[in-house]
Every structure is written in C-alpha cells, then in structure tokens.
C-alpha atoms as a PDB file:
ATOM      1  CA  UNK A   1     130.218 112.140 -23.819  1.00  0.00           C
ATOM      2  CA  UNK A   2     133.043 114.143 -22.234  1.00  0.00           C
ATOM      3  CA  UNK A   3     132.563 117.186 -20.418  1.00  0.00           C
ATOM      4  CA  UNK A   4     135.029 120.061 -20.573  1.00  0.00           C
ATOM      5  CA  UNK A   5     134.720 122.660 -17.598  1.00  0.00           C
ATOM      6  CA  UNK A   6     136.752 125.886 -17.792  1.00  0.00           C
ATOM      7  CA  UNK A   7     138.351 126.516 -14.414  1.00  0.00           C
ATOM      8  CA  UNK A   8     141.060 128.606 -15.177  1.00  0.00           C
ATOM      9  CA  UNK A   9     140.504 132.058 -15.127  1.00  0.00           C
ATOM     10  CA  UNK A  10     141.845 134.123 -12.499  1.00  0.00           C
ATOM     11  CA  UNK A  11     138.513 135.447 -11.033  1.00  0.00           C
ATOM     12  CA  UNK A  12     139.627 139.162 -10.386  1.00  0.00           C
ATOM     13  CA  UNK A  13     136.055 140.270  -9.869  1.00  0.00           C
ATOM     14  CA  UNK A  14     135.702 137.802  -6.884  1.00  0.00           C
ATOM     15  CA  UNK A  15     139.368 139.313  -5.660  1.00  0.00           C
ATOM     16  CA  UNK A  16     137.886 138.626  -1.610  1.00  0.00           C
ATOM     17  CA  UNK A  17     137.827 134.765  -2.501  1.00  0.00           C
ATOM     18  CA  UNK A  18     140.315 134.151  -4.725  1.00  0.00           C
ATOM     19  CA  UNK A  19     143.333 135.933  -3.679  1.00  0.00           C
ATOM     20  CA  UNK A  20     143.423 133.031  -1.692  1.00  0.00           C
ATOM     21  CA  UNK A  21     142.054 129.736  -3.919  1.00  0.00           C
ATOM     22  CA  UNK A  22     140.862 129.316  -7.990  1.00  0.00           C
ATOM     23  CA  UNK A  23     137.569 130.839  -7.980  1.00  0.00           C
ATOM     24  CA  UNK A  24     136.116 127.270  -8.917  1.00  0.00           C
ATOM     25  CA  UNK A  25     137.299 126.078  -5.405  1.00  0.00           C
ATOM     26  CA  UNK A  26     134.907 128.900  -3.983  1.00  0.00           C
ATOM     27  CA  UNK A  27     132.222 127.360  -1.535  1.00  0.00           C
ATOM     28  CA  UNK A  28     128.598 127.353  -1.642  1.00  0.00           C
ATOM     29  CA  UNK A  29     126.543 125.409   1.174  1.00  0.00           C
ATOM     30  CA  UNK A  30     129.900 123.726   1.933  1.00  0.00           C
ATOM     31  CA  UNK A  31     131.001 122.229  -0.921  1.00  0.00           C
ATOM     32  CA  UNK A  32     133.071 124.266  -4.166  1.00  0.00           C
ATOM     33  CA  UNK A  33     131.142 125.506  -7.026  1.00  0.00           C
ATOM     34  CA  UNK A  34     132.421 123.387  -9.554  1.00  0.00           C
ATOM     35  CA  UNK A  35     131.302 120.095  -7.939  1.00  0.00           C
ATOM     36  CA  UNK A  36     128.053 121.300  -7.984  1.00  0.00           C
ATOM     37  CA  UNK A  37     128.138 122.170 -11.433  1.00  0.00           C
ATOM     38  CA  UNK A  38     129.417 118.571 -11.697  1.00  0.00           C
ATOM     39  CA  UNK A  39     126.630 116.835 -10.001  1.00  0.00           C
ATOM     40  CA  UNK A  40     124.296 118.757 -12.337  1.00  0.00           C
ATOM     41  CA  UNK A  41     125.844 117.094 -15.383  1.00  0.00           C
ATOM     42  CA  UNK A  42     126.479 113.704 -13.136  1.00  0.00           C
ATOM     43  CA  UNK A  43     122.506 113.356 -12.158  1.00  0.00           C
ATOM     44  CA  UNK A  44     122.065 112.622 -15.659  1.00  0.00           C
ATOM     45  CA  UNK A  45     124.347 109.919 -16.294  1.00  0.00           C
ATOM     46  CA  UNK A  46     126.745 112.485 -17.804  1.00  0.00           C
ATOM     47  CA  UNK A  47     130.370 111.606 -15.592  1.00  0.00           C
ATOM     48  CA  UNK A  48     133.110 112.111 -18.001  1.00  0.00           C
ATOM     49  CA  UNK A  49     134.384 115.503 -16.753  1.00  0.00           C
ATOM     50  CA  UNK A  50     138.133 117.257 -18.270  1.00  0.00           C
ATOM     51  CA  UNK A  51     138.628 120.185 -16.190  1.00  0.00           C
ATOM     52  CA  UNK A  52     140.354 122.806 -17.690  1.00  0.00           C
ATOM     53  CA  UNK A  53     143.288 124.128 -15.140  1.00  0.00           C
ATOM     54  CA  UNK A  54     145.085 126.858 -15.074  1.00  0.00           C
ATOM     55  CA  UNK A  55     145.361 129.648 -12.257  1.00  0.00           C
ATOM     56  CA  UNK A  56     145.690 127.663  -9.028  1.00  0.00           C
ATOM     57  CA  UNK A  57     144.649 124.426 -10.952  1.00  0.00           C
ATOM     58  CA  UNK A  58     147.267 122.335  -8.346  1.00  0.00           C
ATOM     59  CA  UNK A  59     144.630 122.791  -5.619  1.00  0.00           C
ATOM     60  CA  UNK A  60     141.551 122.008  -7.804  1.00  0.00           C
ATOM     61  CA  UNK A  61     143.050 118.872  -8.622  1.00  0.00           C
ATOM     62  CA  UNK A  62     144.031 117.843  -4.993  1.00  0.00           C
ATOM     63  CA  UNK A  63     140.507 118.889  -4.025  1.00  0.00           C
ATOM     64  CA  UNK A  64     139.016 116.348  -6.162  1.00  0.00           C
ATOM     65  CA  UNK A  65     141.642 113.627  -5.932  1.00  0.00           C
ATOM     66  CA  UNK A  66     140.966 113.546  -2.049  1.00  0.00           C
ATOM     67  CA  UNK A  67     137.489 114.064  -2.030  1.00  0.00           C
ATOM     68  CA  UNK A  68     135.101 111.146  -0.754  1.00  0.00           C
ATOM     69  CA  UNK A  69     132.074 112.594  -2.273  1.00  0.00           C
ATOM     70  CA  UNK A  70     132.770 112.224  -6.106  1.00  0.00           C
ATOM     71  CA  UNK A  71     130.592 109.516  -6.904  1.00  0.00           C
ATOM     72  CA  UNK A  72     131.898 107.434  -9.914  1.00  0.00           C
ATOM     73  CA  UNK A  73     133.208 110.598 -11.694  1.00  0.00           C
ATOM     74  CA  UNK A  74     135.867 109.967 -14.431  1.00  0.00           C
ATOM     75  CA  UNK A  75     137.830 113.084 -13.800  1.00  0.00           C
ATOM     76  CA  UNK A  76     140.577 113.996 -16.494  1.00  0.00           C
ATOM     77  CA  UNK A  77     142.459 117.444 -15.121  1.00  0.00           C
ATOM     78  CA  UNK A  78     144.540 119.585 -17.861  1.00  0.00           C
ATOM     79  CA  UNK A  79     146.949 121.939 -17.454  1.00  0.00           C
ATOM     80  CA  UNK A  80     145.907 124.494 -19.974  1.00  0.00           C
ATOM     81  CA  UNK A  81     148.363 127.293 -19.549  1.00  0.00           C
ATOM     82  CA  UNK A  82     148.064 130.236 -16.763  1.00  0.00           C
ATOM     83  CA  UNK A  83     147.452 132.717 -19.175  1.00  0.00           C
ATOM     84  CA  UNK A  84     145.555 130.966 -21.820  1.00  0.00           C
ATOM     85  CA  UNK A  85     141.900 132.544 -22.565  1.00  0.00           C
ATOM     86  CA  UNK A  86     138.838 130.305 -23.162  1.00  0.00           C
ATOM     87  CA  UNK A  87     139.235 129.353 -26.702  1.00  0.00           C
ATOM     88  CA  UNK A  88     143.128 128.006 -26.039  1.00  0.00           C
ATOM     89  CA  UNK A  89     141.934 126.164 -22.916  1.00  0.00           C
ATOM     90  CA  UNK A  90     139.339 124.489 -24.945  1.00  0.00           C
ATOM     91  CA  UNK A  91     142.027 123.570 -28.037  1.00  0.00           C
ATOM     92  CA  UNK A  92     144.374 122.669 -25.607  1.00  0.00           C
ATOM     93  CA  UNK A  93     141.910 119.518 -25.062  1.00  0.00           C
ATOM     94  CA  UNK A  94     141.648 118.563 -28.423  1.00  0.00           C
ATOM     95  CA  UNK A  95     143.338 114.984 -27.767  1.00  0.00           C
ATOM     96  CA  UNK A  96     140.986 114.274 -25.131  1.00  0.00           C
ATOM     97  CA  UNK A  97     138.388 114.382 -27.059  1.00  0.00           C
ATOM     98  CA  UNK A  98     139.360 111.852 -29.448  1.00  0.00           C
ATOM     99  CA  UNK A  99     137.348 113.457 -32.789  1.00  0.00           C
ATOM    100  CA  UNK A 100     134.060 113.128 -30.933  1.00  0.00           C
ATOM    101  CA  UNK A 101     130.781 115.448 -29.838  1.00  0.00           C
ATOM    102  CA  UNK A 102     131.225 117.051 -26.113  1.00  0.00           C
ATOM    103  CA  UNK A 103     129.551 119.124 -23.414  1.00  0.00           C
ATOM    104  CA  UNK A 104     131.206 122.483 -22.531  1.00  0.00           C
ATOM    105  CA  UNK A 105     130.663 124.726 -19.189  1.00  0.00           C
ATOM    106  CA  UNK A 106     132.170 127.327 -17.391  1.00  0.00           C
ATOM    107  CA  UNK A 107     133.148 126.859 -13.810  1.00  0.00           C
ATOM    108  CA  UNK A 108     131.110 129.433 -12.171  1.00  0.00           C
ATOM    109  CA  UNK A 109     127.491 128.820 -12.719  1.00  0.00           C
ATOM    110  CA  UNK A 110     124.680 127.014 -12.213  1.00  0.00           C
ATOM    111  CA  UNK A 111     121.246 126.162 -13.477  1.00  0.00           C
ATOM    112  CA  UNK A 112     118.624 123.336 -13.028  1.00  0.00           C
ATOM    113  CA  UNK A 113     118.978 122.939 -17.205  1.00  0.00           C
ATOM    114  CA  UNK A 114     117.984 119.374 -18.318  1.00  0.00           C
ATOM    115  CA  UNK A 115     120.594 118.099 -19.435  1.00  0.00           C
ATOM    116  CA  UNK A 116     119.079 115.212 -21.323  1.00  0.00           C
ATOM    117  CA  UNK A 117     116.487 117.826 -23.379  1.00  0.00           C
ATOM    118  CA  UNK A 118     119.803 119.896 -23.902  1.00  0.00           C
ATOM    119  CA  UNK A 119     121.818 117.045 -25.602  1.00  0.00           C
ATOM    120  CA  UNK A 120     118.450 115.829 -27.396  1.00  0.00           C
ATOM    121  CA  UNK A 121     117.694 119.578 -29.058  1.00  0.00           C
ATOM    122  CA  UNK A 122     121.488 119.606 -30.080  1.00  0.00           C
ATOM    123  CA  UNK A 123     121.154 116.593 -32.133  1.00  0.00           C
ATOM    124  CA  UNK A 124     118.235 117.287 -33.943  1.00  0.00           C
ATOM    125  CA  UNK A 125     119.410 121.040 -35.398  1.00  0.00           C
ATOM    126  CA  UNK A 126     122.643 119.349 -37.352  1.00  0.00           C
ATOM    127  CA  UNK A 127     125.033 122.308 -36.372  1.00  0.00           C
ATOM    128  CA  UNK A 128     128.459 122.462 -35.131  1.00  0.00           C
ATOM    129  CA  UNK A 129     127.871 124.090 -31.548  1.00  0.00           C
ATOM    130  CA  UNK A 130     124.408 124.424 -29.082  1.00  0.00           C
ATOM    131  CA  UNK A 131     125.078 127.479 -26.673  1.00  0.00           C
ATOM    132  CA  UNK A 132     122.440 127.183 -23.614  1.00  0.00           C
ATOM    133  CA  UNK A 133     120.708 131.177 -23.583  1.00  0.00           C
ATOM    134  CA  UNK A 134     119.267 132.023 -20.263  1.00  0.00           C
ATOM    135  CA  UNK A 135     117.175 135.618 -19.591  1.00  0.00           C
ATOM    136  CA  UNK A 136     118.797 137.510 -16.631  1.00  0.00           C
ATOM    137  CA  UNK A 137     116.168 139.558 -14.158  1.00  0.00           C
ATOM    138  CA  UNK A 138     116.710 143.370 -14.173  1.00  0.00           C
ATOM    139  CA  UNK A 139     118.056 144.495 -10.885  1.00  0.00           C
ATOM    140  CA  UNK A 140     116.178 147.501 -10.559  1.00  0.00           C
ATOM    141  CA  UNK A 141     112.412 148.365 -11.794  1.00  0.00           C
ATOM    142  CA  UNK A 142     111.170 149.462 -15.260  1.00  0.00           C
ATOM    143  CA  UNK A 143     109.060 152.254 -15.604  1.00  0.00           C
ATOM    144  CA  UNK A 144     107.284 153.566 -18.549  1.00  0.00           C
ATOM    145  CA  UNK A 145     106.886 157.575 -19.019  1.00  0.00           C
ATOM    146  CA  UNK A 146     104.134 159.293 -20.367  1.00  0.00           C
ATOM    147  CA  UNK A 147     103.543 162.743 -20.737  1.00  0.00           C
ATOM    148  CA  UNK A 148     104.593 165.565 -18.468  1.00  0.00           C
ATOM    149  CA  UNK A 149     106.741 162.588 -17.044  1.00  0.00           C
ATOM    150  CA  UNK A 150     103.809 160.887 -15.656  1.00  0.00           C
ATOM    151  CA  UNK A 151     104.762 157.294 -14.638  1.00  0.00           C
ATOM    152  CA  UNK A 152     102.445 154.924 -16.505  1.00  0.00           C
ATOM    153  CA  UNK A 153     103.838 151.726 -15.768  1.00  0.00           C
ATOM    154  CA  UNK A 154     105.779 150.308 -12.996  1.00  0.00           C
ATOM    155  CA  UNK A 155     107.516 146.559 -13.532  1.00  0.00           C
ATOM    156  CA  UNK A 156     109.262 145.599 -10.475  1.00  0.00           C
ATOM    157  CA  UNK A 157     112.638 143.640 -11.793  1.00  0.00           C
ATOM    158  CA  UNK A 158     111.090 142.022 -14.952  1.00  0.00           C
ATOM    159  CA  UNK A 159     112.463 139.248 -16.646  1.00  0.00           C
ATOM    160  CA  UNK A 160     110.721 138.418 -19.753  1.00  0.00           C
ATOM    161  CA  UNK A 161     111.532 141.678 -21.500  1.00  0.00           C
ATOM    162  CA  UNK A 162     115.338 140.881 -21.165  1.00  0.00           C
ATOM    163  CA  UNK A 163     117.490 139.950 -23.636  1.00  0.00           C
ATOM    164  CA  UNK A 164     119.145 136.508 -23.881  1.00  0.00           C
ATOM    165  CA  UNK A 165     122.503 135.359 -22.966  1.00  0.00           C
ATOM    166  CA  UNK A 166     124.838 133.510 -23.102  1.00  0.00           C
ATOM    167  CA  UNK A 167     124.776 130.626 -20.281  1.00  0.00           C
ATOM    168  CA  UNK A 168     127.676 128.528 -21.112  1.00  0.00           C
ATOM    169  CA  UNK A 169     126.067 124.705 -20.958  1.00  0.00           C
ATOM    170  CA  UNK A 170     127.381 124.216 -24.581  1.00  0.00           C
ATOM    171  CA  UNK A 171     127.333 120.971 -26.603  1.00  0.00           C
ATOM    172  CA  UNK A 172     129.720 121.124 -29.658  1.00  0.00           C
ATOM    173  CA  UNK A 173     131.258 118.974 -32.218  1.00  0.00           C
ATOM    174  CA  UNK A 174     134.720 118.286 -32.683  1.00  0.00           C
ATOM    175  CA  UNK A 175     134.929 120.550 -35.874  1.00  0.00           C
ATOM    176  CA  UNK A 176     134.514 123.562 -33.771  1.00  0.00           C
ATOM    177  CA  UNK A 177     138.233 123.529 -32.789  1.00  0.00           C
ATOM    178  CA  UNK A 178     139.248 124.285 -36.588  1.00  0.00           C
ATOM    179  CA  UNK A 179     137.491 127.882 -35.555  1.00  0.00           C
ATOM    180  CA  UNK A 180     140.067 128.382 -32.612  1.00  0.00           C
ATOM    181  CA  UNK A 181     143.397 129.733 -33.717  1.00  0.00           C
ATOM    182  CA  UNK A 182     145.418 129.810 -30.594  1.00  0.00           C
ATOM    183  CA  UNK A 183     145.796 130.015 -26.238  1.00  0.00           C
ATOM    184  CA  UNK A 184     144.898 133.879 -27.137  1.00  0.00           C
ATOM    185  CA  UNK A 185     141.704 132.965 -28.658  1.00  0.00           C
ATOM    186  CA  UNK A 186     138.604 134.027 -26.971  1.00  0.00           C
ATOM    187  CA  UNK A 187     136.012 131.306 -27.432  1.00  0.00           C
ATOM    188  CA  UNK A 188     133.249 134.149 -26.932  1.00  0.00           C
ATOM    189  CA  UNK A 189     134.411 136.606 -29.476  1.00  0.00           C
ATOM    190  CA  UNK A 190     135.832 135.398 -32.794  1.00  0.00           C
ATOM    191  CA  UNK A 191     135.011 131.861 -32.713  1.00  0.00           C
ATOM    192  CA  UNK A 192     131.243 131.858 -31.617  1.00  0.00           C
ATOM    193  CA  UNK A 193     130.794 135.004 -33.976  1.00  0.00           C
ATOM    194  CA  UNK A 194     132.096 133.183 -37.083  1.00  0.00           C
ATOM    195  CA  UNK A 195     130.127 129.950 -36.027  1.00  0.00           C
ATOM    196  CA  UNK A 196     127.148 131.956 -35.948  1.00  0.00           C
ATOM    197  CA  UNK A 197     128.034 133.480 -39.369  1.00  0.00           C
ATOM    198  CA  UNK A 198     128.449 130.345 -40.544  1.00  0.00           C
ATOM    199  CA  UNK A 199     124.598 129.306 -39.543  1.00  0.00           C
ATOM    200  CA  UNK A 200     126.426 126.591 -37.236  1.00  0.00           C
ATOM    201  CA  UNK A 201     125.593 128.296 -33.710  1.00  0.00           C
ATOM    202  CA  UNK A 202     122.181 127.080 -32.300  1.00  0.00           C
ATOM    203  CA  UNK A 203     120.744 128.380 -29.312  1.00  0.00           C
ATOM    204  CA  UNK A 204     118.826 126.351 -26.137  1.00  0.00           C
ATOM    205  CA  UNK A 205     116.389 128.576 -24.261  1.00  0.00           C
ATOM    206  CA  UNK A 206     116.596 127.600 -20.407  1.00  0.00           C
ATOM    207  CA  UNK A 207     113.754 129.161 -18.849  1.00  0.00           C
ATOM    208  CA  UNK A 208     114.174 127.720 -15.589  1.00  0.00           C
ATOM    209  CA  UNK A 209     116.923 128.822 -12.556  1.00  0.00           C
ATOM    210  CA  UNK A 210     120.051 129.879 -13.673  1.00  0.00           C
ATOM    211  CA  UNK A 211     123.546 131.756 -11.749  1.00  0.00           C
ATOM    212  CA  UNK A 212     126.777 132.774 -12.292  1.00  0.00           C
ATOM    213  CA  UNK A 213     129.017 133.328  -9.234  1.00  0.00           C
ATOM    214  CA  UNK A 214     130.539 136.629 -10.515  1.00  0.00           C
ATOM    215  CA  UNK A 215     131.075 138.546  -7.592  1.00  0.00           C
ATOM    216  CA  UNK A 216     130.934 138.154  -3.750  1.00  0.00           C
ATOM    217  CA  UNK A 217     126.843 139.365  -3.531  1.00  0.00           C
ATOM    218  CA  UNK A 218     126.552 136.288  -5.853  1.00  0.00           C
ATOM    219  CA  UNK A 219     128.503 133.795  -3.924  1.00  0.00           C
ATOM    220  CA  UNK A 220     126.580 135.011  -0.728  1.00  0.00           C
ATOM    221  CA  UNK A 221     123.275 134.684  -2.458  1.00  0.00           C
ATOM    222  CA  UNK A 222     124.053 131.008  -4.075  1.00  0.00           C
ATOM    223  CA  UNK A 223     125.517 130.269  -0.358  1.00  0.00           C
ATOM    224  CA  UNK A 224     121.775 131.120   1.134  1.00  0.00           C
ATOM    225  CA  UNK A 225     120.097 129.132  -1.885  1.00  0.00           C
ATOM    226  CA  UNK A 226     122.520 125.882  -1.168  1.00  0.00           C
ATOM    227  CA  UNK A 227     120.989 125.550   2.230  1.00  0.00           C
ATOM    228  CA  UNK A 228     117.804 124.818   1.022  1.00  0.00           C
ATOM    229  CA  UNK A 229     116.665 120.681   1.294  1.00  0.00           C
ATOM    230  CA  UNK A 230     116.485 120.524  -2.931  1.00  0.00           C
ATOM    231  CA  UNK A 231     118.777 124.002  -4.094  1.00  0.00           C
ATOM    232  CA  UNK A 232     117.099 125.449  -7.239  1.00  0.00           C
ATOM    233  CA  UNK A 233     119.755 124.340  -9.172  1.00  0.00           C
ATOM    234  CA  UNK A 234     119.007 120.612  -8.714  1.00  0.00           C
ATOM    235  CA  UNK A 235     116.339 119.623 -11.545  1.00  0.00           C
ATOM    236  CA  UNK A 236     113.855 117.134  -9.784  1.00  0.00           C
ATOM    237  CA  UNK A 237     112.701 115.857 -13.718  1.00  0.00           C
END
C-alpha cells in the first residue's frame, strides 16, 4: 500500500525554520521530520512512500535521493503545484495510485500509532476514508468554580476531558478523490465534511504519543524527545 505524505505547505507559523528550507526538511535529533514520520510507517513493512512537493520540494527530494539512511524505501516525489492546498496535492496523485486503497499523512507530526491495528480497523468498518483522532493535553490547568468563586477543583493540564482531533494518519480508498474538486480544494473542509455526511468517514482513536511540529516551542520540544535511546514516537509493539 502506497503512502502519500503532504510536504508542501509553506510552514509560515515555523517562519524561524523555514524561511530557509520546506518545513518537512526541519530537524529533530539530527535527522528531518519527515523521515521520521517515514520510519514510523517503514517499521511496519509499510515502504511505498509518494511525497507530495511543493514549496521548496527541490531540496526534499535531493535530501532523500542522497541520503544513506533510507533503508529499502520506494520513494515516488510529486510536484504538486506551489500553491495547491491539501485536497489538490492529494488529486494531483491520483495516477500513482493506480485505483487502489492508500495511507495518507501530513509531514509534520508524529505518533507511536500502530500502524498495523490502524490498517486492520480500516478494513473492517467498509467506509471510504479512516482519519486517525488523537486527544491534545490542555496547556494550562482546569479549575472548577463554586460559589462565591471558591475553587473546587484543580486539574493540572488534563487530557481526557479534551476533545478529539484530527491526527492526519489516514487510510482511504481510491473513491475519495471523486470528493475533491480541484488544487483549491481543502481536504479538511469540504471533502472530509461531505465524507462524513455521507456516513463514509470513520475515526481511529490513538491514545498513545502523538505531535505536530507547528511552531518553533514544538520543534524544540520534539528535538529534546529525539535524544532519548527509544523516542516516544517509536512503537516498541
């Protein structure tokens, strides 16, 4: 099964990094983001990747080409437009994917998801698309207020009250393109919506770690966590 990774957005909210390189390209313990996110997929005999180009995809693709530690990837790159959004990146691939199933990721975050559970719940619902959900922990603490604005309860950063998101970690069928009208299309809005309309939008809970690198206190906080012997992104099933 192919995997499609969306690397090319321009990454404005990460402006320090990349001014410079595609925000894909941006480091963590060494090595860039996306072949992490790569490896995730690749430790379960998942190695068919089509990375999705677009801002800065030239040095994404020399990256990779040159790179000694790629393992036994099968690594497809597509120019999908500079100013294409996520839906017309993901059309844009259509011929790749040759009328069958695939896995679908963004190039910015990571999780320890099992892959193999993933794919295995996504066969067994019979719907068009499986979007991975993941619960984000609250910055801040909760507190409940009684009266004469006594505190009554104090949660420090809770997690299991939170609502669920979206994780990217996708697995969709080929018929999911018909729902994708053109490079303008956002693949979060209209075509997810609809899908979900449609009772064709399943959701995989993912308890475990999950990160997006949106900003620079998230690439300095996934930096600290890739120096670690096993990161927390590296399931150890």
């Amino acid at each position: 099964m192919k995997i499609l990774i969306l690397a090319g957005g321009y990454g404005t909210r990460l402006s320090e990094e990349t001014d410079l390189i595609p925000k894909p390209l941006v480091q963590i313990g060494g090595k860039p983001i996306l072949w992490h996110i790569m490896d995730i997929y690749s430790n379960y005999g998942f190695n068919d990747f089509i990375i999705l180009l677009g801002y800065k995809g030239e040095m994404i693709e020399s990256y990779l080409s040159n790179s000694e530690d790629i393992h036994d990837w099968n690594i497809t790159f597509l120019d999908t437009g500079l100013n294409s959004d996520t839906g017309g990146r993901i059309k844009r691939a259509e011929k790749f994917i040759e009328g069958n199933p695939f896995m679908l990721t963004y190039g910015d975050g990571v999780a320890n998801i099992n892959i193999n559970k993933l794919h295995e719940f996504h066969k067994s619902h019979g719907g068009l698309a499986t979007m991975t959900s993941v619960q984000l922990a609250s910055r801040f603490g909760i507190i409940d207020i009684g009266e004469n604005e006594r505190v009554t309860n104090f949660i420090e950063k809770p997690k299991e009250n939170e609502a669920w998101i979206n994780g990217g970690f996708f697995i969709c069928e080929p018929n999911i393109l018909n729902y994708i009208e053109n490079d303008s299309t956002t693949f979060e809005k209209n075509p997810l919506a609809t899908l979900a309309n449609d009772g064709e939008l399943f959701t995989y809970r993912h308890r475990g770690f999950w990160k997006c690198m949106d900003t620079l206190r998230d690439k300095r906080e996934l930096d600290e966590l890739a120096k670690s012997d096993i990161p927390p992104w590296i399931n150890k099933k």
